[in-house]
N, C-alpha and C. Protein backbone atom coordinates (compact mmCIF):
# COMPACT_ATOMS: atom_id res chain seq x y z
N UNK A 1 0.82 -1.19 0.00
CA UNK A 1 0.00 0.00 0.00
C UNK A 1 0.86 1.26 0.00
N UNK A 2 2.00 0.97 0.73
CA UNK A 2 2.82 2.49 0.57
C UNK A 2 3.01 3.20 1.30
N UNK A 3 1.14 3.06 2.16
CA UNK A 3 0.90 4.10 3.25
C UNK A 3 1.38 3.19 4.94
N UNK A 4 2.07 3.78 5.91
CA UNK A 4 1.76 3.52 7.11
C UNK A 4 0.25 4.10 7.59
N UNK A 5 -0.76 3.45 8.30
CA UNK A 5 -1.37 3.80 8.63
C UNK A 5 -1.46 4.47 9.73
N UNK A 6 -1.90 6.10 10.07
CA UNK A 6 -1.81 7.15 10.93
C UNK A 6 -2.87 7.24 11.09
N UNK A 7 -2.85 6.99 12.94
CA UNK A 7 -4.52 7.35 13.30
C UNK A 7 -4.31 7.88 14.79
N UNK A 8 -4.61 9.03 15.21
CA UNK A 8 -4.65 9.81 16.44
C UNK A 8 -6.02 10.15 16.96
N UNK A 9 -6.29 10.43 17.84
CA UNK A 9 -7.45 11.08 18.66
C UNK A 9 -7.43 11.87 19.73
N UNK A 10 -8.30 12.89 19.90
CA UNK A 10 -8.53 13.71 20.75
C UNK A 10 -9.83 13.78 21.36
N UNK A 11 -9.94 14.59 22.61
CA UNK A 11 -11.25 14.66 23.06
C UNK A 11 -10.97 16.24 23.91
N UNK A 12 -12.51 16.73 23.72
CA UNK A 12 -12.24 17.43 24.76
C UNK A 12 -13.52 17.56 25.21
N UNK A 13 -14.51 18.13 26.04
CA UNK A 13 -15.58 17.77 26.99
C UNK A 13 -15.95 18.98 27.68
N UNK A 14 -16.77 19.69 26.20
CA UNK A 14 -17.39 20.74 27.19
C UNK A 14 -18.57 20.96 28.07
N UNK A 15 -18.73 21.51 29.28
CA UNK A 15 -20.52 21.20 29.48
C UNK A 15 -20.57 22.51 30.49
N UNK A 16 -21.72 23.27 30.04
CA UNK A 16 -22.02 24.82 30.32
C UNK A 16 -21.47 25.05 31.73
N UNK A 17 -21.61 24.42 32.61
CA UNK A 17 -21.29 24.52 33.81
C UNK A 17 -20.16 23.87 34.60
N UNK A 18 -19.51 23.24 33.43
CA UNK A 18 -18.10 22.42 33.88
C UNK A 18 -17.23 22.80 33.74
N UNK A 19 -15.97 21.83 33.02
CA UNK A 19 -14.60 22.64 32.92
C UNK A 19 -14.59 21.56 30.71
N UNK A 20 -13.91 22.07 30.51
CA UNK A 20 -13.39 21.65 29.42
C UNK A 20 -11.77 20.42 30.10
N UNK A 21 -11.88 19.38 29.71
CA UNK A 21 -11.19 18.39 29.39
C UNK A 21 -10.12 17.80 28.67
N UNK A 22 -9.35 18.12 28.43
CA UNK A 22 -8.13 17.65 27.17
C UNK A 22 -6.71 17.54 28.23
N UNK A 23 -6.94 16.09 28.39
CA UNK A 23 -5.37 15.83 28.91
C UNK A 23 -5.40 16.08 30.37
N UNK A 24 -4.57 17.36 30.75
CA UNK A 24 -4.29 17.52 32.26
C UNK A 24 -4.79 19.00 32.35
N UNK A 25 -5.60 19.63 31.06
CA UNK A 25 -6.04 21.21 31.29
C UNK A 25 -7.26 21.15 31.34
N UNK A 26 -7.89 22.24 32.19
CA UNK A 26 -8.94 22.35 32.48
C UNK A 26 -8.99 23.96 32.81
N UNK A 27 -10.11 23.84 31.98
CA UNK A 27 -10.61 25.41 31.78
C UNK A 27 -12.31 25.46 31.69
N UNK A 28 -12.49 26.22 31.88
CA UNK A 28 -14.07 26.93 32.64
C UNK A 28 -14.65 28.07 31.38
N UNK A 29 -15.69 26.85 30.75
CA UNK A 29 -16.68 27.34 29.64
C UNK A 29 -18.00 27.61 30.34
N UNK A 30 -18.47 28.57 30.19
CA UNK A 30 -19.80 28.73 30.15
C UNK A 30 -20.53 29.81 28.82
N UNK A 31 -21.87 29.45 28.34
CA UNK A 31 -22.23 29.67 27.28
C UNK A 31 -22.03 31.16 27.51
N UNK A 32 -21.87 32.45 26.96
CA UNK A 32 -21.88 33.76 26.85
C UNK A 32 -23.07 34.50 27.75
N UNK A 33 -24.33 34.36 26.64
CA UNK A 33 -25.30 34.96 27.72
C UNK A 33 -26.77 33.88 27.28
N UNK A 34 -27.45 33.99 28.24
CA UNK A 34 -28.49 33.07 28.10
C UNK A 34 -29.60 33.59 26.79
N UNK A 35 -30.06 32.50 26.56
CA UNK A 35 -31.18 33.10 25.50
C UNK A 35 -32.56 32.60 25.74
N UNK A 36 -33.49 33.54 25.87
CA UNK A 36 -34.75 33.56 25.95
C UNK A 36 -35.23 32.14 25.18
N UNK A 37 -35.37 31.84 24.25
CA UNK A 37 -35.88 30.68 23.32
C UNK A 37 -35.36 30.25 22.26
N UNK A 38 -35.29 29.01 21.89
CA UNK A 38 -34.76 27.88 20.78
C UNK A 38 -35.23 28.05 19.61
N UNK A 39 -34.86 29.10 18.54
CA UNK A 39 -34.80 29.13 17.43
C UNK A 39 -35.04 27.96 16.51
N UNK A 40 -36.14 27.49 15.60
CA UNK A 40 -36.10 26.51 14.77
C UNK A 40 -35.35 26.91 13.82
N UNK A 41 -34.44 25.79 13.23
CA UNK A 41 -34.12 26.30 11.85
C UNK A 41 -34.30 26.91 10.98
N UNK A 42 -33.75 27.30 10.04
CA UNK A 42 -34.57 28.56 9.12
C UNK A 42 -34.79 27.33 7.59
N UNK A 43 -36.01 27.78 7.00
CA UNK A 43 -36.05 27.19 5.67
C UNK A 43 -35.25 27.52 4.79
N UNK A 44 -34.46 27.07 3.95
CA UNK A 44 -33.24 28.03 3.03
C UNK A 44 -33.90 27.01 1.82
N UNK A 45 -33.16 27.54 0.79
CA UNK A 45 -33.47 26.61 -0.80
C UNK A 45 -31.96 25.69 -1.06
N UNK A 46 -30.90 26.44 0.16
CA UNK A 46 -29.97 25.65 -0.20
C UNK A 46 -30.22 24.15 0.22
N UNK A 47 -28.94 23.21 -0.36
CA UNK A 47 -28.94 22.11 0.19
C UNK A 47 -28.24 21.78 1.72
N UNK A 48 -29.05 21.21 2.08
CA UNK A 48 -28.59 21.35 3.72
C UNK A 48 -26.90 20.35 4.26
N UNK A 49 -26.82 19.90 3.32
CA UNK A 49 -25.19 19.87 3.18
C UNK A 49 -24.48 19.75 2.16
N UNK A 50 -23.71 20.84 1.97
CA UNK A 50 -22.70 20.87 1.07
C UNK A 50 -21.45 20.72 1.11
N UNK A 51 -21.27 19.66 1.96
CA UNK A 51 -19.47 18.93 2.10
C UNK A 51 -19.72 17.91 1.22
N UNK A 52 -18.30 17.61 0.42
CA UNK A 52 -17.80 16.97 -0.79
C UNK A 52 -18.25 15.68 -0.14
N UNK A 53 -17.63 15.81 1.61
CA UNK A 53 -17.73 14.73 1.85
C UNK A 53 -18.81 14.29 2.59
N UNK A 54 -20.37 14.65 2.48
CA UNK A 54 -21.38 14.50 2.76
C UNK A 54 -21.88 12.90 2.92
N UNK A 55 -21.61 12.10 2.32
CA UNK A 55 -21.87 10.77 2.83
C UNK A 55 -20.62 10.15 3.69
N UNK A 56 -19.23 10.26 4.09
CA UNK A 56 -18.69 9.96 5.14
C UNK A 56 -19.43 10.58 6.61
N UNK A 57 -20.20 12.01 6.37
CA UNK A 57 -20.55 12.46 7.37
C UNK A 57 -21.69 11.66 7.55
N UNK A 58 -22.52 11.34 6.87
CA UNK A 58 -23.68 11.02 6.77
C UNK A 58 -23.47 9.39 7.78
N UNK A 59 -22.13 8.96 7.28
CA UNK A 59 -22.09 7.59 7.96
C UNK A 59 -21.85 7.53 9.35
N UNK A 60 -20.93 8.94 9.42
CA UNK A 60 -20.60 8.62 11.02
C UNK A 60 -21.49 8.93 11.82
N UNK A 61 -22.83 9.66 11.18
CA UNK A 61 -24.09 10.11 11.75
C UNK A 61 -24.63 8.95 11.99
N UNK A 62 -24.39 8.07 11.28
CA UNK A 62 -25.06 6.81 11.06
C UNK A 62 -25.17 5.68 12.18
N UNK A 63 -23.16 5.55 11.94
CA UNK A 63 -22.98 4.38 13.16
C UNK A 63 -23.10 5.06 14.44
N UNK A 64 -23.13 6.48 14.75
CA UNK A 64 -22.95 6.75 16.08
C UNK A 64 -24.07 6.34 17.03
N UNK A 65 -25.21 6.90 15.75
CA UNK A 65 -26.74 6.70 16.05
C UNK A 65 -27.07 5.25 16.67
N UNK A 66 -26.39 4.27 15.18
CA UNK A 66 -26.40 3.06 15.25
C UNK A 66 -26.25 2.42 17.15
N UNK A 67 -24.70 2.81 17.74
CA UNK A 67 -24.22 2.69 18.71
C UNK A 67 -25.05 3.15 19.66
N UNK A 68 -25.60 3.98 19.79
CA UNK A 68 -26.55 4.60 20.66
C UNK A 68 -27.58 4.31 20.77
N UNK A 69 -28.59 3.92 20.06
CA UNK A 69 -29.56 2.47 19.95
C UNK A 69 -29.27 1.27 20.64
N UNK A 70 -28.13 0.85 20.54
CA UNK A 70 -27.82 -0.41 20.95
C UNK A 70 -27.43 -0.05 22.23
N UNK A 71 -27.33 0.89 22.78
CA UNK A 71 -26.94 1.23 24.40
C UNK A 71 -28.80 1.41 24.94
N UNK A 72 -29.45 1.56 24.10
CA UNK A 72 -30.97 2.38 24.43
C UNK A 72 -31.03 3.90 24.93
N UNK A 73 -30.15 4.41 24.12
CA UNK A 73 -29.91 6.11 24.32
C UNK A 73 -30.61 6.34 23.02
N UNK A 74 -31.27 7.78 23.14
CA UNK A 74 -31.60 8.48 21.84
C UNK A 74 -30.87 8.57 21.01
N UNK A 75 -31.31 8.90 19.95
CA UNK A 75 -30.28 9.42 18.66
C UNK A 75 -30.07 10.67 18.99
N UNK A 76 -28.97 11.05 17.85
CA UNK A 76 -28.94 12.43 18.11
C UNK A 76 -29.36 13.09 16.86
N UNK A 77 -30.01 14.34 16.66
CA UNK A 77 -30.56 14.75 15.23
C UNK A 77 -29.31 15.56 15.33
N UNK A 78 -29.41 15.30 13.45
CA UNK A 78 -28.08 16.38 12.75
C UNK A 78 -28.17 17.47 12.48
N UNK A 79 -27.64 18.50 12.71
CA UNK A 79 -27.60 19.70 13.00
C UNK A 79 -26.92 20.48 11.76
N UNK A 80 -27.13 20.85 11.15
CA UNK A 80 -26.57 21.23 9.68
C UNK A 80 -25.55 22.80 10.26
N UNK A 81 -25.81 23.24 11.42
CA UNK A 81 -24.82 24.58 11.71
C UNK A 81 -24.38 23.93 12.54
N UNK A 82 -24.43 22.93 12.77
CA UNK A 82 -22.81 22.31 14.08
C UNK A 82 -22.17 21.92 12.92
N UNK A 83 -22.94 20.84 11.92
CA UNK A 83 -22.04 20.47 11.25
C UNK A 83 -20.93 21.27 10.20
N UNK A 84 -21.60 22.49 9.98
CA UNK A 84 -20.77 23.76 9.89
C UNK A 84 -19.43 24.10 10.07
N UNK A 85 -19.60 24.37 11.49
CA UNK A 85 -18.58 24.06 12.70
C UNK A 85 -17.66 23.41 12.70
N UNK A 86 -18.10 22.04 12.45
CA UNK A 86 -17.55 21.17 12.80
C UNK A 86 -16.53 20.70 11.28
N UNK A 87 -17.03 20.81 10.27
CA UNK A 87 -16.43 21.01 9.24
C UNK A 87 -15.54 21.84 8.91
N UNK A 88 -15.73 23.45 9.23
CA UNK A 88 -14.75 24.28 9.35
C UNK A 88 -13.31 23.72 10.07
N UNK A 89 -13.41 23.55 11.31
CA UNK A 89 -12.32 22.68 12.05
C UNK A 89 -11.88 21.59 11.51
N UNK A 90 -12.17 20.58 10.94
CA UNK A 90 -11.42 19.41 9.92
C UNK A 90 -11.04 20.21 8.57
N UNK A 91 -11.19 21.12 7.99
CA UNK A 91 -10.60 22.08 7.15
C UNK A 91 -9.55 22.78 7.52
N UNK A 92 -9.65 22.93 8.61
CA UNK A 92 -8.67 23.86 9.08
C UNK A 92 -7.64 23.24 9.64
N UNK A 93 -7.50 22.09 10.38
CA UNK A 93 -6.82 20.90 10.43
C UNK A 93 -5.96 20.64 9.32
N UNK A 94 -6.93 19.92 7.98
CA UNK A 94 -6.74 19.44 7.19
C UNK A 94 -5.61 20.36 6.20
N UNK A 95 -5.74 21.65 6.09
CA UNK A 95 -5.12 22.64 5.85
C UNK A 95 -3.80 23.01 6.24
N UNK A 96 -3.56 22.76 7.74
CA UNK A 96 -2.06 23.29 8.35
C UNK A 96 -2.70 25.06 8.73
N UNK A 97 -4.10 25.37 8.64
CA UNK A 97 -4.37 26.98 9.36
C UNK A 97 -4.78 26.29 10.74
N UNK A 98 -5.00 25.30 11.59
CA UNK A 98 -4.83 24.63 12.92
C UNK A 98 -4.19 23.45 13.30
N UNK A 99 -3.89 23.36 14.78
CA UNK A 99 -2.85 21.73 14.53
C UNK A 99 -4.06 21.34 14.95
N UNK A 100 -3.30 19.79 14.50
CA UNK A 100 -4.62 18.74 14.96
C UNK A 100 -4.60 18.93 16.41
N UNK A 101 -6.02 19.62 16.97
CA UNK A 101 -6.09 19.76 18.43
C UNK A 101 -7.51 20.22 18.63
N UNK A 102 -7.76 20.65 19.70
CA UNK A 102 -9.40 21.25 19.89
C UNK A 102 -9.03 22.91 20.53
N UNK A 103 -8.18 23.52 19.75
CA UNK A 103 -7.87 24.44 19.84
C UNK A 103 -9.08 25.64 19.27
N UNK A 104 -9.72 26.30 20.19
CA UNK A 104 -10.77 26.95 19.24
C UNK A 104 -12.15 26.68 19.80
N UNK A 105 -12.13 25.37 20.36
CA UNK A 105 -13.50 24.79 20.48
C UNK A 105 -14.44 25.67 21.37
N UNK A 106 -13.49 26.48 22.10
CA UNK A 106 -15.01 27.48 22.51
C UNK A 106 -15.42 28.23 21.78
N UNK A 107 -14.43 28.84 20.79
CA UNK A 107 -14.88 29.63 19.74
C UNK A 107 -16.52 28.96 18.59
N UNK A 108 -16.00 27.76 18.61
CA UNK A 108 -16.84 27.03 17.86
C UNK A 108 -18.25 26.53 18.96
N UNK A 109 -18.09 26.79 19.59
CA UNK A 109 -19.36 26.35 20.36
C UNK A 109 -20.14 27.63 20.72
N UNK A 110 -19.05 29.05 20.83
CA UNK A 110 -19.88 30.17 20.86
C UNK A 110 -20.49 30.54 19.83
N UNK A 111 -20.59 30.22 18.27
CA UNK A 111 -20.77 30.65 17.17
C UNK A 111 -21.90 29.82 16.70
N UNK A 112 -21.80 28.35 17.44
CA UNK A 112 -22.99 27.52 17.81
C UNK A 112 -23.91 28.06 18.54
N UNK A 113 -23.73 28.37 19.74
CA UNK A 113 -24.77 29.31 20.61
C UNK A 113 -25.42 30.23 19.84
N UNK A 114 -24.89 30.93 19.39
CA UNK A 114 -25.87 32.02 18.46
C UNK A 114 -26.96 31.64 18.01
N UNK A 115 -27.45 30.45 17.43
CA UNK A 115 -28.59 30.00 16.90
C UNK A 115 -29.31 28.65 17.82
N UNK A 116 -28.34 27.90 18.31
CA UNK A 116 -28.71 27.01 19.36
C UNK A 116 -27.94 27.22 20.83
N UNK A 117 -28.96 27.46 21.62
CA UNK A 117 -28.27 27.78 23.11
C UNK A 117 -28.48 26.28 23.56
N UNK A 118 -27.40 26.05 24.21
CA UNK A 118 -27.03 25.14 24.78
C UNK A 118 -26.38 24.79 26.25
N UNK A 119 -26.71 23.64 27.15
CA UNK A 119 -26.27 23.49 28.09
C UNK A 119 -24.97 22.88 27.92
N UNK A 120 -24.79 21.86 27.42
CA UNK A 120 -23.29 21.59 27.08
C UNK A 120 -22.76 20.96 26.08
N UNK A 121 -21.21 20.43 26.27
CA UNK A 121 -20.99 20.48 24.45
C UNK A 121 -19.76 19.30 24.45
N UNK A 122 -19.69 19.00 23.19
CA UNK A 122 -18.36 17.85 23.77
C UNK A 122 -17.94 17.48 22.02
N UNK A 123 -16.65 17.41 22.04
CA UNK A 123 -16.13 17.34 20.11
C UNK A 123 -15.17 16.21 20.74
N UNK A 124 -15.07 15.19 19.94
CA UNK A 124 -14.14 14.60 19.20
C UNK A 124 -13.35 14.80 18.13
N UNK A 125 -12.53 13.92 17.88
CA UNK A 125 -11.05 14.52 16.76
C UNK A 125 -10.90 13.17 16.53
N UNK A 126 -10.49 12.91 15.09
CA UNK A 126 -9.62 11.63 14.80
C UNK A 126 -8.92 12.03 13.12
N UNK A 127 -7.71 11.77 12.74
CA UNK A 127 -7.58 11.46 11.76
C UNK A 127 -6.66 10.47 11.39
N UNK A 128 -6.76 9.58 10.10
CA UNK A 128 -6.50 8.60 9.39
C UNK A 128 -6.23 8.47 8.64
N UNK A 129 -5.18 7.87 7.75
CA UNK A 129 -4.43 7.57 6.35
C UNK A 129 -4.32 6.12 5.94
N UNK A 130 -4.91 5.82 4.74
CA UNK A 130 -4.58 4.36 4.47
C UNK A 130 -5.45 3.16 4.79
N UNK A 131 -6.16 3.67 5.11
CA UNK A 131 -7.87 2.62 5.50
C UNK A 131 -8.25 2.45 4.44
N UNK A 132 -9.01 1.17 4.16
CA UNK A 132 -9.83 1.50 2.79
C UNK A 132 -10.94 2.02 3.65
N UNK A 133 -11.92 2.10 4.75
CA UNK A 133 -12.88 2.33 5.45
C UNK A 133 -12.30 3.42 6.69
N UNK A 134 -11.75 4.48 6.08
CA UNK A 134 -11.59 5.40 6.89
C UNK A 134 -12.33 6.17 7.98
N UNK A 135 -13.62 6.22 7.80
CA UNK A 135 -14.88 6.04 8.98
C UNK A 135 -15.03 4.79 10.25
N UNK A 136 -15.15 4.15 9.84
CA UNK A 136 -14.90 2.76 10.32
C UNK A 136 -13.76 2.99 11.75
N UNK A 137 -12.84 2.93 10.84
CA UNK A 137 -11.95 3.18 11.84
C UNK A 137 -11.60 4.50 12.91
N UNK A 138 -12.42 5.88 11.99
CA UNK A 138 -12.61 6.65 13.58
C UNK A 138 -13.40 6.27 14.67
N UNK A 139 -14.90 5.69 14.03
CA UNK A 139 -15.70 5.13 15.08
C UNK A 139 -15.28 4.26 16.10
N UNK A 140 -14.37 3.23 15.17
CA UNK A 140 -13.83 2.00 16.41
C UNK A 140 -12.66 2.67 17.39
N UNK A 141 -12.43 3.63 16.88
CA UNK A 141 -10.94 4.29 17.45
C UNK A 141 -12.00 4.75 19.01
N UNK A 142 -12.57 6.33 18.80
CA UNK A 142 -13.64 6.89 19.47
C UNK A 142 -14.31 5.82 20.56
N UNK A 143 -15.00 4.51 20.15
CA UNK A 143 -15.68 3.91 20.71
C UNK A 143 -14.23 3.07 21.88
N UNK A 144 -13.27 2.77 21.07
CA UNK A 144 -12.45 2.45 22.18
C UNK A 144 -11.70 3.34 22.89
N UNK A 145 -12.06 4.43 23.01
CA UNK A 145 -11.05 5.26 24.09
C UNK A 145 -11.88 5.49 25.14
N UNK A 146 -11.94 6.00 25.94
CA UNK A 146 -12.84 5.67 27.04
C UNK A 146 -13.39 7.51 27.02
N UNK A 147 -12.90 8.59 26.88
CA UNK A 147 -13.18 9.87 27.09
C UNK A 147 -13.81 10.12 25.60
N UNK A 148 -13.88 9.72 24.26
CA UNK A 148 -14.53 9.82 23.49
C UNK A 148 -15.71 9.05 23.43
N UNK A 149 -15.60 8.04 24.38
CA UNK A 149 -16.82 6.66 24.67
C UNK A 149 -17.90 8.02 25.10
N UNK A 150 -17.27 8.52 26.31
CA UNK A 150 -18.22 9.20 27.10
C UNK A 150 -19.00 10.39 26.36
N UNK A 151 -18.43 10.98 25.51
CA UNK A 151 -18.83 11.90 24.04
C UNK A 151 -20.21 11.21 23.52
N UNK A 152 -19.92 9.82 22.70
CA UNK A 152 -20.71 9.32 22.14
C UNK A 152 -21.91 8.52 22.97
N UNK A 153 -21.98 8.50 24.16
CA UNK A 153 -23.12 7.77 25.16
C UNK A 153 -23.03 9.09 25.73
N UNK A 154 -23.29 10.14 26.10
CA UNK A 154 -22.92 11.55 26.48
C UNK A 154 -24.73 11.95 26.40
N UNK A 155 -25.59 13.13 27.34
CA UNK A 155 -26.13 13.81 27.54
C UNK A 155 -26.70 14.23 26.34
N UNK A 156 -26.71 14.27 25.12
CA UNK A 156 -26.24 15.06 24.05
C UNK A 156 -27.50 14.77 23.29
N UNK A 157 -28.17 15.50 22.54
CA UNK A 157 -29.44 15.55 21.84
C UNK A 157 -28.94 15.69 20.05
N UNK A 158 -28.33 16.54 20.13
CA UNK A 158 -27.86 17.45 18.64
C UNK A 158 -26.52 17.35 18.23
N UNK A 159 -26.05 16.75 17.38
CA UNK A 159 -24.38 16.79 16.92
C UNK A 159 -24.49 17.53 15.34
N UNK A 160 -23.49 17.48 14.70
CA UNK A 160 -22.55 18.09 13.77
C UNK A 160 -21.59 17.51 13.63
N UNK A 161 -21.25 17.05 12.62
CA UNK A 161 -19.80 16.05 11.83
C UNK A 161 -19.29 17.23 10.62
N UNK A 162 -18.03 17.16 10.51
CA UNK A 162 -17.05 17.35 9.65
C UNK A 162 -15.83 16.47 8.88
N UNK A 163 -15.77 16.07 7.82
CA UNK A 163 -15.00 15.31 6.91
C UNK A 163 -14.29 15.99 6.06
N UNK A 164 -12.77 16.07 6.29
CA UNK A 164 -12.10 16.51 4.78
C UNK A 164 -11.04 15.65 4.48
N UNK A 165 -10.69 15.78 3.44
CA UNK A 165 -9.27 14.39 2.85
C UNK A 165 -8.59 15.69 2.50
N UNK A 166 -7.13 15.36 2.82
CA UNK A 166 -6.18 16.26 2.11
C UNK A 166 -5.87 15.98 0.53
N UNK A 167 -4.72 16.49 -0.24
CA UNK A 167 -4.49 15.92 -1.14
C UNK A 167 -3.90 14.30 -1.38
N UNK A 168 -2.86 14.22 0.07
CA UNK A 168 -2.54 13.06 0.49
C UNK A 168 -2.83 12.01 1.05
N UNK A 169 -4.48 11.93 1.11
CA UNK A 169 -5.32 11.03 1.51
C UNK A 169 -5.59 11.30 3.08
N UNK A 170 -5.01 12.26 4.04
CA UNK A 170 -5.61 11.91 5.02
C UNK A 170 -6.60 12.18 5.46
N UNK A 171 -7.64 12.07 5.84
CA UNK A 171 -9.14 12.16 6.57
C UNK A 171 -8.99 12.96 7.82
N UNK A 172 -9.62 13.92 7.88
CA UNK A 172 -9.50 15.00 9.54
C UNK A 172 -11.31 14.84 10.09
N UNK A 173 -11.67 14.36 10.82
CA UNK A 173 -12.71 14.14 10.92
C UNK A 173 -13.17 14.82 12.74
N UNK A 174 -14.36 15.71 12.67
CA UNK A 174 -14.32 16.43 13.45
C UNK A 174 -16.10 16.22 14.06
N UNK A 175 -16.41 15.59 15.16
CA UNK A 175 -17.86 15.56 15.74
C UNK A 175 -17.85 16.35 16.55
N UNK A 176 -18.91 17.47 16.59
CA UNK A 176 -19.47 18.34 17.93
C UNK A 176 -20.98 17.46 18.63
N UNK A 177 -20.92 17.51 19.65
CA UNK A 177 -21.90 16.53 20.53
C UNK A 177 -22.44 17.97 20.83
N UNK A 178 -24.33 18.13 21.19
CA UNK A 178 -24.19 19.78 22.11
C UNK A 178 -26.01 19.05 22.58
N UNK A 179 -25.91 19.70 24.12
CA UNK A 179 -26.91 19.49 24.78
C UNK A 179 -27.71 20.50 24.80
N UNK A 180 -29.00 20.90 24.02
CA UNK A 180 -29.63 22.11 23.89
C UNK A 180 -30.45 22.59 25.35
N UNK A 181 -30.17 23.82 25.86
CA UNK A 181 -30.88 24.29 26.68
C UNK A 181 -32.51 24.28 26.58
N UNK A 182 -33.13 24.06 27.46
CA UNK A 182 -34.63 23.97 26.98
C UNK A 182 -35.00 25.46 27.64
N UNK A 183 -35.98 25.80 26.84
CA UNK A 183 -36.52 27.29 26.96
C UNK A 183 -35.64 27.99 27.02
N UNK A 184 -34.30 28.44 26.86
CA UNK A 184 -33.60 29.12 27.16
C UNK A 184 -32.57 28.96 28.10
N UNK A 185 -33.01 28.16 29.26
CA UNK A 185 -32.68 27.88 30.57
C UNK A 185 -31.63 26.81 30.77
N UNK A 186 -30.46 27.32 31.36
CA UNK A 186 -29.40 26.44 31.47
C UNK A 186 -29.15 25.52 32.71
């Protein structure tokens, strides 16, 4: 094949009233300012996803769901402005304009807030080279680490996925988990 296969992961674990998680740092997110009520989506004519890589996302929407069923947890509905988000960051990854890290992620969860207020929030990270089933293997990666376990069986109602391939095949793959505030109220 040519390729060594490269596969890393991250986690980090936000929740409105906690600390953020990654490693041995811990830092203190809370949403900006509260919001009166939960905005429904807006009707647009666009297509509600326009990543190239719209069916890798579509899959990891898939098995996560899948996984979460089989625990007897809800699904989570897909969120077309997390997945936004969450896409931007595997671009930006994928790019060399961020290192692979969750550098930002409050930024990205405040820009989330704007339209969905939320109680808390939680992203995963994985990327991969040389899989023929490059999905596959973030899920099994994620599902075996124990702090991305807790992501994917996690509080969490609403996610957002991001997929990009570089030129060199690697996959930057980016999930936002987010627990929506009800009525406003955190």
């Amino acid at each position: 094949m040519g390729f060594f296969p490269f596969y890393f992961l991250l986690l980090a674990f936000i929740s409105g009233c906690d600390s953020v998680v990654s490693g041995a740092k811990d830092i203190l997110v809370t949403p900006a300012t509260p919001i009166a009520s939960v905005p429904a989506p807006k009707n647009t004519s666009k297509k509600p996803n326009t990543s190239r890589y719209a069916a890798l996302e579509a899959e990891i929407h898939a098995k996560i769901n899948q996984y979460r069923q089989s625990q007897n947890l809800p699904p989570l509905t897909l969120d077309p402005r997390i997945s936004e988000q969450a896409r931007l960051h595997s671009q930006a990854m994928a790019s060399g304009k961020a290192t692979f890290s969750h550098d930002g992620f409050e930024k990205r969860v405040d820009a989330i807030a704007k339209s969905i207020p939320y109680r808390s929030a939680g992203e995963n990270l994985a990327y991969n080279q040389g899989y023929r089933k490059p999905v596959d293997q973030a899920v099994e990666g994620w599902l075996n680490s124990p702090g991305h376990y807790k992501n994917i069986v996690g509080d969490f109602d609403v996610t957002g996925v991001g997929v990009v391939k570089t030129p060199q095949g690697r996959y930057y793959f980016t999930q936002i988990f987010i627990r929506r505030a009800k009525y406003g109220i955190f």
